[in-house]
Protein backbone atom coordinates (compact mmCIF):
# COMPACT_ATOMS: atom_id res chain seq x y z
CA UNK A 1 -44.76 60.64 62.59
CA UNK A 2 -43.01 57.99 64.49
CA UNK A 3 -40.17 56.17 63.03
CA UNK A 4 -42.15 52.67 62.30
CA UNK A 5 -45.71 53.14 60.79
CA UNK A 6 -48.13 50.43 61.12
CA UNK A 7 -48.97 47.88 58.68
CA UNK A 8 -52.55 48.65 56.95
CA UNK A 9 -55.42 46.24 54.76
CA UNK A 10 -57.92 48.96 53.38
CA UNK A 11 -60.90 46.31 53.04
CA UNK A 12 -64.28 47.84 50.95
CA UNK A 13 -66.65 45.76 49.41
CA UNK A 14 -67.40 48.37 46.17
CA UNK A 15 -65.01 48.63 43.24
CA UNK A 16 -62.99 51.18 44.35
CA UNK A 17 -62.28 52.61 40.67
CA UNK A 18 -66.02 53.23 39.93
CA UNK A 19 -68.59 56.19 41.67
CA UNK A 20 -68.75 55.86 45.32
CA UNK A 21 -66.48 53.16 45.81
CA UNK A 22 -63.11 55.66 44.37
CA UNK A 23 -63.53 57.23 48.55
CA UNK A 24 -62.07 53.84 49.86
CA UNK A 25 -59.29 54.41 47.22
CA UNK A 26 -58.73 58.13 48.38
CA UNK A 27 -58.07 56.01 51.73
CA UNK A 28 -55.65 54.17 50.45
CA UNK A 29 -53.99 56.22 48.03
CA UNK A 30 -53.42 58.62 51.31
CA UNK A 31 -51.41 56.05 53.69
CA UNK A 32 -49.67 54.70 50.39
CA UNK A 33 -48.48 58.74 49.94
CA UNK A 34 -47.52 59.08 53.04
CA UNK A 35 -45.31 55.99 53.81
CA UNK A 36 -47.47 53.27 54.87
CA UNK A 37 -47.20 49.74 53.74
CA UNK A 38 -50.68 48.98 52.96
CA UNK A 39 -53.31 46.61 51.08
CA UNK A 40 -56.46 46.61 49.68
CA UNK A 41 -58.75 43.85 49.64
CA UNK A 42 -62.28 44.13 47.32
CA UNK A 43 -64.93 41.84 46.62
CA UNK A 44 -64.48 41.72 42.40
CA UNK A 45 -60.96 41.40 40.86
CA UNK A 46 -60.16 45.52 39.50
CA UNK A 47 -59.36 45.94 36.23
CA UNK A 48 -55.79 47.63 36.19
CA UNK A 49 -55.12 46.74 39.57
CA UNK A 50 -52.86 43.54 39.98
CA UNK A 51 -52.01 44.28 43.31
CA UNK A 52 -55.45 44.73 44.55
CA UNK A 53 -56.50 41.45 46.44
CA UNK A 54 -59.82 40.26 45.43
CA UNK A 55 -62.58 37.37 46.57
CA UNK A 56 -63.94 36.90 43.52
CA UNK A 57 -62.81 36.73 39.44
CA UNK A 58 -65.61 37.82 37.61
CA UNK A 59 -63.07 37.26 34.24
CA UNK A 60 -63.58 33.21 35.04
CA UNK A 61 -67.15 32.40 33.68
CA UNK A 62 -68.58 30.60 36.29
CA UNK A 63 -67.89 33.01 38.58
CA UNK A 64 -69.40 35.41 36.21
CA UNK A 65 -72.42 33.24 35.55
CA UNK A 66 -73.29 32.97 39.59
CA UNK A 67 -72.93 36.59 39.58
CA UNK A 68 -74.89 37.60 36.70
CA UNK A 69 -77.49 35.14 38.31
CA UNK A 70 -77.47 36.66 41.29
CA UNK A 71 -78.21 40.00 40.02
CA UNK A 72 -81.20 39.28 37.89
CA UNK A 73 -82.37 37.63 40.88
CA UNK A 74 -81.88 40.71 42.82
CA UNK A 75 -83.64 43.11 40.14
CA UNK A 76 -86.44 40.89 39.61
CA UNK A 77 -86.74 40.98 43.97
CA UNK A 78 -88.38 43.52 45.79
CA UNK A 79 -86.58 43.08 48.70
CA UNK A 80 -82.67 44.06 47.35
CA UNK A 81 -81.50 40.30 47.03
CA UNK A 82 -82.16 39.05 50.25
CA UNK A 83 -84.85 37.03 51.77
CA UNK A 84 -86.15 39.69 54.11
CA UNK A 85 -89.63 40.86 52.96
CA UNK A 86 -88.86 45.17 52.98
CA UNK A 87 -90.58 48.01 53.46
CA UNK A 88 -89.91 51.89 53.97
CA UNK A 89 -86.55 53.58 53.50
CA UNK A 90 -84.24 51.33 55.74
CA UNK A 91 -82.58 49.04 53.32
CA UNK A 92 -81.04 46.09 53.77
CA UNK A 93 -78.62 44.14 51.85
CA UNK A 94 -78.26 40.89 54.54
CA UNK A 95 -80.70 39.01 57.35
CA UNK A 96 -79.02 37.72 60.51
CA UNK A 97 -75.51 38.89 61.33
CA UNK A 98 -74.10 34.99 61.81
CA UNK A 99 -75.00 34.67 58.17
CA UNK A 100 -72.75 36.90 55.82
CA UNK A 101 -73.30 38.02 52.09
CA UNK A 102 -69.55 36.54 51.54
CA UNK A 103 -68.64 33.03 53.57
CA UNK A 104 -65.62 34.05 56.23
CA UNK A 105 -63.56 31.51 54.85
CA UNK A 106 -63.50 33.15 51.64
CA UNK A 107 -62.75 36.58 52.94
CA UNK A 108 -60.44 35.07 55.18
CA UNK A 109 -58.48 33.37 52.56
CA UNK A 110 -57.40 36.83 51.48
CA UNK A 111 -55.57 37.53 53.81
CA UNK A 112 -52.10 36.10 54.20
CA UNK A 113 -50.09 38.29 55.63
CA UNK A 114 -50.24 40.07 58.98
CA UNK A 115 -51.55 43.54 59.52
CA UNK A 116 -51.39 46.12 62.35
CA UNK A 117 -54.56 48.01 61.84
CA UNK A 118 -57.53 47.14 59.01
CA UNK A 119 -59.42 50.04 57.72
CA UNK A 120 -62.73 49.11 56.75
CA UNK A 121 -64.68 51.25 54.41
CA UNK A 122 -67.73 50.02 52.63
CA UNK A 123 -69.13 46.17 53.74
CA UNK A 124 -72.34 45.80 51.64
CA UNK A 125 -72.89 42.55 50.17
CA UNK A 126 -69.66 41.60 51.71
CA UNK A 127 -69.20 41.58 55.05
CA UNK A 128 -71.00 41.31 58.91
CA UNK A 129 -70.05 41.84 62.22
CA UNK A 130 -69.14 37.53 62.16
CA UNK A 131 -66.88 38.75 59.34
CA UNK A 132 -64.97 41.92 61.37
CA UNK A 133 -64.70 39.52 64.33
CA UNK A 134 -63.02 36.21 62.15
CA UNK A 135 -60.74 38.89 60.78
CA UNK A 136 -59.79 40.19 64.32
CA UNK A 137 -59.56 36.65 65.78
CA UNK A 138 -57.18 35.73 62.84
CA UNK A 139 -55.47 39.24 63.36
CA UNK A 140 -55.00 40.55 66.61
CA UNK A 141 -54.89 44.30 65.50
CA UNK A 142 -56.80 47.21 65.42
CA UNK A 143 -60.06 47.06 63.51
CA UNK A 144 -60.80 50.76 62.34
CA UNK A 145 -64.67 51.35 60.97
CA UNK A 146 -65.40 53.78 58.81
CA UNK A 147 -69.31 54.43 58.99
CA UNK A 148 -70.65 55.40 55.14
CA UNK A 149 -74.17 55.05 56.90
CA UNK A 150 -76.00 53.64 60.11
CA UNK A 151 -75.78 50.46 58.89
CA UNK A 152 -72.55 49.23 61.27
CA UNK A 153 -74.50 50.88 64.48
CA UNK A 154 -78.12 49.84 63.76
CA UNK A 155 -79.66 46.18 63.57
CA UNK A 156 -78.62 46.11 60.16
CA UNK A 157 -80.82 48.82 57.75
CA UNK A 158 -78.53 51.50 56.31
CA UNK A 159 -80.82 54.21 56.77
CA UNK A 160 -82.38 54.92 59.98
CA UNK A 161 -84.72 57.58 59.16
CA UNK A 162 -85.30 59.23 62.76
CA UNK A 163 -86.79 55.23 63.58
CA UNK A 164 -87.27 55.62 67.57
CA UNK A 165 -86.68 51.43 67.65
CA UNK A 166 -83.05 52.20 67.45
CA UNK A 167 -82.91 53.20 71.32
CA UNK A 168 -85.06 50.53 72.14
CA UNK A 169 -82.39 47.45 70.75
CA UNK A 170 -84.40 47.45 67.47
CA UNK A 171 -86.70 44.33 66.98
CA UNK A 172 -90.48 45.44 65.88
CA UNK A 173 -88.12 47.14 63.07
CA UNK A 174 -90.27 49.41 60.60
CA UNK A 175 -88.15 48.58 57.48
CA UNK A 176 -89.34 45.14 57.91
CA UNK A 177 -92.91 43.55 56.72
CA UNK A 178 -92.93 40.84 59.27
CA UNK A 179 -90.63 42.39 61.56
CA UNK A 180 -91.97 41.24 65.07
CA UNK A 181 -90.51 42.02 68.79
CA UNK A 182 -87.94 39.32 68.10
CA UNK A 183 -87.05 39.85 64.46
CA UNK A 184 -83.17 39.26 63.43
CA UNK A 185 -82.64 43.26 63.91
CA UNK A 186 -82.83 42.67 67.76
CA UNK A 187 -81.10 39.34 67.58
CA UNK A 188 -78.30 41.17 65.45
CA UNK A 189 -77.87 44.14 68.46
CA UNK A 190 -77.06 41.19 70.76
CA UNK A 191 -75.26 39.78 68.21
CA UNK A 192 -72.70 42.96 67.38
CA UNK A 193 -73.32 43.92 71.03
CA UNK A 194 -71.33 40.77 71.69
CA UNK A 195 -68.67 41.24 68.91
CA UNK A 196 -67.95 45.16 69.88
CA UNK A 197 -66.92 43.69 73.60
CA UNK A 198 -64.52 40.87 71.97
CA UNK A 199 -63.03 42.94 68.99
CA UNK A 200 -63.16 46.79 70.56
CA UNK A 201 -63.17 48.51 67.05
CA UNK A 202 -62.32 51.93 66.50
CA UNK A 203 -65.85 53.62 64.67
CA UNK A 204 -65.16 57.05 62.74
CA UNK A 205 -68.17 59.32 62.21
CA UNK A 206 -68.94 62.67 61.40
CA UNK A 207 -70.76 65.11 64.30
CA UNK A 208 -73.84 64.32 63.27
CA UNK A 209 -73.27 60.31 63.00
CA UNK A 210 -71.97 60.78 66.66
CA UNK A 211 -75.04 62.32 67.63
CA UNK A 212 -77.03 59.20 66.14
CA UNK A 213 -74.31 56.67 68.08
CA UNK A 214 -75.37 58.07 71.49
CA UNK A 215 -78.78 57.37 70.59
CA UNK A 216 -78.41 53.91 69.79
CA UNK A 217 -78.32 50.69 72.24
CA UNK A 218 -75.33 49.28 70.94
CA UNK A 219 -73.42 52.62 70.96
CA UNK A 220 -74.57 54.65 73.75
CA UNK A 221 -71.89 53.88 75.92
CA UNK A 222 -69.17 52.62 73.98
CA UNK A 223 -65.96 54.43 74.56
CA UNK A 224 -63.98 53.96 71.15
CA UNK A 225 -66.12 56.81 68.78
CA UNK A 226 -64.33 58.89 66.78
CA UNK A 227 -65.21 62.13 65.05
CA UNK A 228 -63.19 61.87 61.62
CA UNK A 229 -64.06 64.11 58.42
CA UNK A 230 -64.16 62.41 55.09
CA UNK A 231 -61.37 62.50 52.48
CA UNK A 232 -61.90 63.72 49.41
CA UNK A 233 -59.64 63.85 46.41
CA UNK A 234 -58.69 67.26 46.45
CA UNK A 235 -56.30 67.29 43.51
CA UNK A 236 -59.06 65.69 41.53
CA UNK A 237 -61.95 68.17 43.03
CA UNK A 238 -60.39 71.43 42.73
CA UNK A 239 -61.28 74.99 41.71
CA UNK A 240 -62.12 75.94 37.88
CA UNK A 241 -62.64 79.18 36.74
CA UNK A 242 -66.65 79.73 36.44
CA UNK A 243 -67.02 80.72 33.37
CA UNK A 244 -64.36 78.19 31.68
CA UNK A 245 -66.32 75.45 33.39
CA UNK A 246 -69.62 76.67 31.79
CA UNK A 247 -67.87 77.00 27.94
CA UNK A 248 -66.61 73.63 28.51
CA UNK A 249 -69.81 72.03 29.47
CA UNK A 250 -71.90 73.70 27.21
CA UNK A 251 -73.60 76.00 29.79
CA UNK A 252 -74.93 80.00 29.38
CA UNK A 253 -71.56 82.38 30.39
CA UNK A 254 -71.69 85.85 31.78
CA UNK A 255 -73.90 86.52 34.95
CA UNK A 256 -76.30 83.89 35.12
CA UNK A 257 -76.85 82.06 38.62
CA UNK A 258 -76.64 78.54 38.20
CA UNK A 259 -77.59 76.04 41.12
CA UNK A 260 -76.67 72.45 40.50
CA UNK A 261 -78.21 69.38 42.41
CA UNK A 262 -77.92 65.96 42.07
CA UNK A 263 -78.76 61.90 43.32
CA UNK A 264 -78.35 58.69 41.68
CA UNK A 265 -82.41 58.47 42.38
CA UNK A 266 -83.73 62.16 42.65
CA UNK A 267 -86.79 60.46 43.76
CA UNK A 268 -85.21 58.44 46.34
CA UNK A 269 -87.52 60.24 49.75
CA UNK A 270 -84.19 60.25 52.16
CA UNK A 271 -82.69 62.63 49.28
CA UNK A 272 -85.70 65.35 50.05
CA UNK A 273 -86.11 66.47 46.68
CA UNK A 274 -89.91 67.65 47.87
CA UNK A 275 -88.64 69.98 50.46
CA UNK A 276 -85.85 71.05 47.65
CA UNK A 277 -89.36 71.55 45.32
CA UNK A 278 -90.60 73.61 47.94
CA UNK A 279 -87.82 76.10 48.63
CA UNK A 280 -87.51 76.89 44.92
CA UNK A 281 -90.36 78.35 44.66
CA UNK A 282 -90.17 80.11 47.98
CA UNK A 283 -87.03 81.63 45.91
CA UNK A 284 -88.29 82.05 42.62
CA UNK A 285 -91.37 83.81 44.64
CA UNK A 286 -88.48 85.91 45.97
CA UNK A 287 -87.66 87.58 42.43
CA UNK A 288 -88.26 90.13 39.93
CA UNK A 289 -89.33 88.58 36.72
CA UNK A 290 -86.06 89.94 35.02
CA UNK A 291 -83.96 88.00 37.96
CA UNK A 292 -86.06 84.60 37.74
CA UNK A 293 -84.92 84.95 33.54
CA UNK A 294 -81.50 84.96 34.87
CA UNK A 295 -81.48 82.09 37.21
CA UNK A 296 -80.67 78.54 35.28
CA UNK A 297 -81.16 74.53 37.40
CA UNK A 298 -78.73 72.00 36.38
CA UNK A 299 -80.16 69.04 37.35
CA UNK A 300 -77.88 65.69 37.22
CA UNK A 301 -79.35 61.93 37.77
CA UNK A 302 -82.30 59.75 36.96
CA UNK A 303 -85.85 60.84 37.08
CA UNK A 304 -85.64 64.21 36.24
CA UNK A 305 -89.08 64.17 34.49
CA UNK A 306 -90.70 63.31 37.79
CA UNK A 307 -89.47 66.78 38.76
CA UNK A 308 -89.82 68.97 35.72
CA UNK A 309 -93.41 69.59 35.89
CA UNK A 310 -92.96 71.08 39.68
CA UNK A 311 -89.94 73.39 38.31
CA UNK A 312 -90.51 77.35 37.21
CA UNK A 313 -87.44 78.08 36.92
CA UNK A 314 -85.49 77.30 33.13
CA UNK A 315 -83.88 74.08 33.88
CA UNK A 316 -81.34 71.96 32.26
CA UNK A 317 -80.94 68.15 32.72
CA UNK A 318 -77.80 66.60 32.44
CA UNK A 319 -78.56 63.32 33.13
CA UNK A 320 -76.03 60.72 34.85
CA UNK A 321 -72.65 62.75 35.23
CA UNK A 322 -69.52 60.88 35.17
CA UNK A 323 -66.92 60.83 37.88
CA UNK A 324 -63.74 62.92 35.76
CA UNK A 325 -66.67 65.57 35.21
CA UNK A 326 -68.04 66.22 38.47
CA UNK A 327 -65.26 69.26 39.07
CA UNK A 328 -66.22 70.99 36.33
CA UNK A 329 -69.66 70.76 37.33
CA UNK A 330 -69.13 71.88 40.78
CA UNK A 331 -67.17 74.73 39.60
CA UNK A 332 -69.56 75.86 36.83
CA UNK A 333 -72.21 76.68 39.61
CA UNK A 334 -72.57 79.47 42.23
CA UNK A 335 -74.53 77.47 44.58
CA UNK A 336 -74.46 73.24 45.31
CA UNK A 337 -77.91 72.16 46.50
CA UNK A 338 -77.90 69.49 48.75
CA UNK A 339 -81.63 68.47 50.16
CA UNK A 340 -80.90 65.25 52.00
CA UNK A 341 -82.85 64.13 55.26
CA UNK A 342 -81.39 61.52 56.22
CA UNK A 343 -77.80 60.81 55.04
CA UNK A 344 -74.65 60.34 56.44
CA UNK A 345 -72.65 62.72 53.92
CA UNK A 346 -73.39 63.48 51.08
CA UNK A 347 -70.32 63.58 49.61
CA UNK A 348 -71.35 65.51 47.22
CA UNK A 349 -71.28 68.43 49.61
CA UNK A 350 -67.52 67.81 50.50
CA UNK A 351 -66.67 67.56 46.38
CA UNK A 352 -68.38 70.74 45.57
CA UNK A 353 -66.48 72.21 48.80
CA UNK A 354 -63.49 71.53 47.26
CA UNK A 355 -64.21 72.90 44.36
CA UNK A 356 -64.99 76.35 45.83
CA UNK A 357 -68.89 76.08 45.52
CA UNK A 358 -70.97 76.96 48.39
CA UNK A 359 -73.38 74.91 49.42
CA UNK A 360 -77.19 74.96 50.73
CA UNK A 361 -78.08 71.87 52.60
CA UNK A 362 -80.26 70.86 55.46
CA UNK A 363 -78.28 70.49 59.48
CA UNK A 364 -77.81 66.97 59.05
CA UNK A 365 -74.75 64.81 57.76
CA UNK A 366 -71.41 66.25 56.91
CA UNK A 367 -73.03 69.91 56.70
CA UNK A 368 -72.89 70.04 60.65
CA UNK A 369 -68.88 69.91 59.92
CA UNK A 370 -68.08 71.36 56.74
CA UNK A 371 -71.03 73.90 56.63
CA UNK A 372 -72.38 75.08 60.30
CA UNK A 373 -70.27 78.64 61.51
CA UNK A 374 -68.12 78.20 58.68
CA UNK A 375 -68.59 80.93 55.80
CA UNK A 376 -69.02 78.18 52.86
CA UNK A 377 -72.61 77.80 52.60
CA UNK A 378 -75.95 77.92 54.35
CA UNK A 379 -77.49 75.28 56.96
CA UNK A 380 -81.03 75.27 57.34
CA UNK A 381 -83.49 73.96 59.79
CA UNK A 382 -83.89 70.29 59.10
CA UNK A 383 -87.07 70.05 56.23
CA UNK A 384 -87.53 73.91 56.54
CA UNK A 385 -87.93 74.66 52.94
CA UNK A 386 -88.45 78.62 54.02
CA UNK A 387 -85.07 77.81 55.66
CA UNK A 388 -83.50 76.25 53.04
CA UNK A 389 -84.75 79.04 50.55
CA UNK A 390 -83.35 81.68 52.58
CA UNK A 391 -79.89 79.89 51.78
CA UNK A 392 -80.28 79.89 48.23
CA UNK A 393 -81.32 83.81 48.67
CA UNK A 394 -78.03 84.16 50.98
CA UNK A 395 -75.74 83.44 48.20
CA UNK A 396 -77.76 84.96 45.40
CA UNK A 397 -77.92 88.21 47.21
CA UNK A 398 -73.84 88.18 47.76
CA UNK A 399 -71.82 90.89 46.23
CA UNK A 400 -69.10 89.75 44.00
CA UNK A 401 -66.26 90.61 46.60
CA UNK A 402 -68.47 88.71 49.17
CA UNK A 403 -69.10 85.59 47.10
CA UNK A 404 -65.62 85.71 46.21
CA UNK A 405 -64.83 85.39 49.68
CA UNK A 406 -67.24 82.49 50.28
CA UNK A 407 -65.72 80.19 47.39
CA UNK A 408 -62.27 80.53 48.74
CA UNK A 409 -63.43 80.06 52.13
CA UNK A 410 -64.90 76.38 50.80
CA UNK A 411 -61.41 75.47 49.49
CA UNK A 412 -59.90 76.76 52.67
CA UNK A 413 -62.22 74.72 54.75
CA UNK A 414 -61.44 71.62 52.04
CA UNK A 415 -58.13 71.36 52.51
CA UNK A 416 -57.93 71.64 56.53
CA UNK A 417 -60.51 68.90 56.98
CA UNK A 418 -60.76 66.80 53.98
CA UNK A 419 -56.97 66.82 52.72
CA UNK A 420 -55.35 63.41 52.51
CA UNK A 421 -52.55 65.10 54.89
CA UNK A 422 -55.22 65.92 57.83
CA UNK A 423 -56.89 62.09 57.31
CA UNK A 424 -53.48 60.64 57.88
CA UNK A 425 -52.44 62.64 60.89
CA UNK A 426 -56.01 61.82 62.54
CA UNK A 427 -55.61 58.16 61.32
CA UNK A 428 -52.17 57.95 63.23
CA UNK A 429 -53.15 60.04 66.23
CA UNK A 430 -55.79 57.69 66.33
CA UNK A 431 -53.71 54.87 66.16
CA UNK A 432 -51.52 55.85 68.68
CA UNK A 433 -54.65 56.53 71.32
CA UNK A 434 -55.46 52.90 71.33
CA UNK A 435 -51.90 51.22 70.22
């Protein structure tokens, strides 16, 4: 490490104590460890967190009353809040890129002080490309991007879906109902286009995220990608004996093969649960009837009655999962499902890594990383359900000593890539590169 380390703003829009939004903590928590002087600017005041800097005060009632307004208007809108008539999977959460969830002055207001590098992590309902560039203008420092989704490399949806307008400058865009050749995804290309030449950002990515950069106008020749594996808490997500895990939760003990899978939405179609379907019973067609008796789902989320009915094997739904008891979920399992299609992470498949659970999951996301010639799992052909049931079979057909094997490989794997210890030495070396 070199004698002075630079001085760092973690900026992320989601409260960083709650579900997702804890990653852009793990972020800062990491430099803070490791001798950085660093800040974190949100868009809500944090409970608990006095030092956080904040945009808005949701304690002060009118700021509570706009915001409360703002989300009934957003439930009772088909179109996520904005007024951009949606369709399909892509998902937007602002229009034009000149035109911000957040005002600049506001977010600008924030910050006082000056900074050497600013790690952003999540920017919905927060920020834009006229945001990142105010910032830099004000700032003069490295801008480091952290990519959660497509949505800082497309024309603004968050999920890209395989959508062939995304080599073509968008415009036409599929996610949109009135989305013609000139639509405000193509003007927003030009737009960031613009921005990336005048601000130079640094934009992290897994393997596969790289792979969907190249194919992208605004990315395809830019020459400041970098590969970067997620952090994950790995003091928080760590190995629990299996059948401890199981007592505490509840769950059957002794021999019985449990495969956990999860979403927020299980019904969400990026999350694949109909391929998932599919490939269970390709693997319950698989067994004896004694070994499909054996063989227990534990099924975490919302709208797990939209599955049930498709489901032979005895299932158990757990509903909405809180964050402290994800590990013990994780660890209670022999086998972590992951399904997705089109995703980014899931992060899910990193946590249950950590944990020393295998993993099954499709050749997309962070599975290309954390999965792919590394003994911790299976990777199947993308929406091969025979594929992805030939995982599940991989596992289940282990012996102990070889399944033993696999779960420490995960943790092994964990630690070397998704430590706070190897995010800070690629955040430096990074820093360094373009210093």
């Amino acid at each position: 490490m070199p004698e002075k380390l630079p001085r760092v703003l973690v900026l992320s829009a989601t409260d960083p104590t709650k579900a997702l939004g804890a990653v852009a903590l793990n972020f800062y928590n990491a430099l803070k460890a490791h001798g950085y002087e660093v800040d974190f600017l949100t868009k809500h005041r944090v409970e608990g967190h006095p030092e956080f800097k904040y945009i808005l005060d949701l304690t002060r009632w009118p700021n509570y009353i706009r915001y409360k307004l703002h989300k009934h208007q957003e439930r009772l809108s088909t179109h996520k809040g904005t007024d951009i008539e949606q369709q399909g999977n892509h998902a937007f959460d602002y229009g034009r890129e000149d035109d911000p969830p957040i005002p600049v002055e506001k977010v600008l207001k924030q910050i006082d002080k000056q900074y050497d590098a600013v790690f952003v992590v999540f920017w919905y309902q927060m920020l834009s490309y006229k945001t990142i560039e105010a910032i830099y203008n004000k700032l003069h420092c490295q801008i480091h991007i952290r990519c959660a989704d497509n949505q800082p490399i497309a024309g603004g949806c968050h999920f890209i879906g395989g959508c062939p307008r995304l080599s073509e400058g968008c415009g036409q865009c599929p996610g949109l109902v009135h989305g013609g050749e000139d639509d405000f995804t193509r003007f927003n290309i030009a737009y960031r286009k613009r921005v990336l030449a005048n601000v130079h950002p640094i934009i992290y990515g897994n393997t596969h995220m790289q792979m969907i950069y190249r194919q992208a106008t605004l990315l395809k020749d830019y020459n400041r990608l970098e590969t970067v594996y997620p952090l994950v808490d790995n003091e928080h997500f760590h190995p629990v004996d299996k059948q401890e895990a199981r007592q505490q939760l509840g769950l059957p003990t002794g021999n019985k093969f449990i495969l956990f899978f999860g979403s927020t939405v299980l019904t969400e179609e990026r999350k694949g649960m109909k391929y998932l379907l599919q490939a269970l019973d390709i693997f319950y067609d698989k067994l004896t009837e004694d070994q499909r008796k054996d063989v227990l789902l534990v099924i975490a989320g919302y709208h797990v009655d939209a599955l049930r009915e498709h489901i032979r094997f005895d299932m158990k739904d757990v509903g909405f999962v809180p964050f402290d008891q994800l590990p013990l979920y994780y660890a209670m399992a022999n086998a972590y499902l992951s399904p997705s299609i089109d995703d980014a992470g899931p992060s899910m498949v990193n946590q249950s890594l950590s944990c020393g659970t295998p993993v099954v999951a499709f050749n997309i996301g962070t599975a290309l990383d954390m999965i792919l010639h590394e003994n911790t799992g299976y990777c199947a052909q993308l929406r091969d359900a025979a594929d992805f049931a030939q995982g599940i079979n991989n596992i289940y057909q282990r012996t102990q000593e070889e399944y033993q094997a696999m779960c420490e490989e995960c943790r092994h794997v964990a630690i070397k890539k998704t430590s706070e210890e190897a995010f800070v030495r690629e955040f430096q070396r990074i820093y360094e590169k373009y210093k």
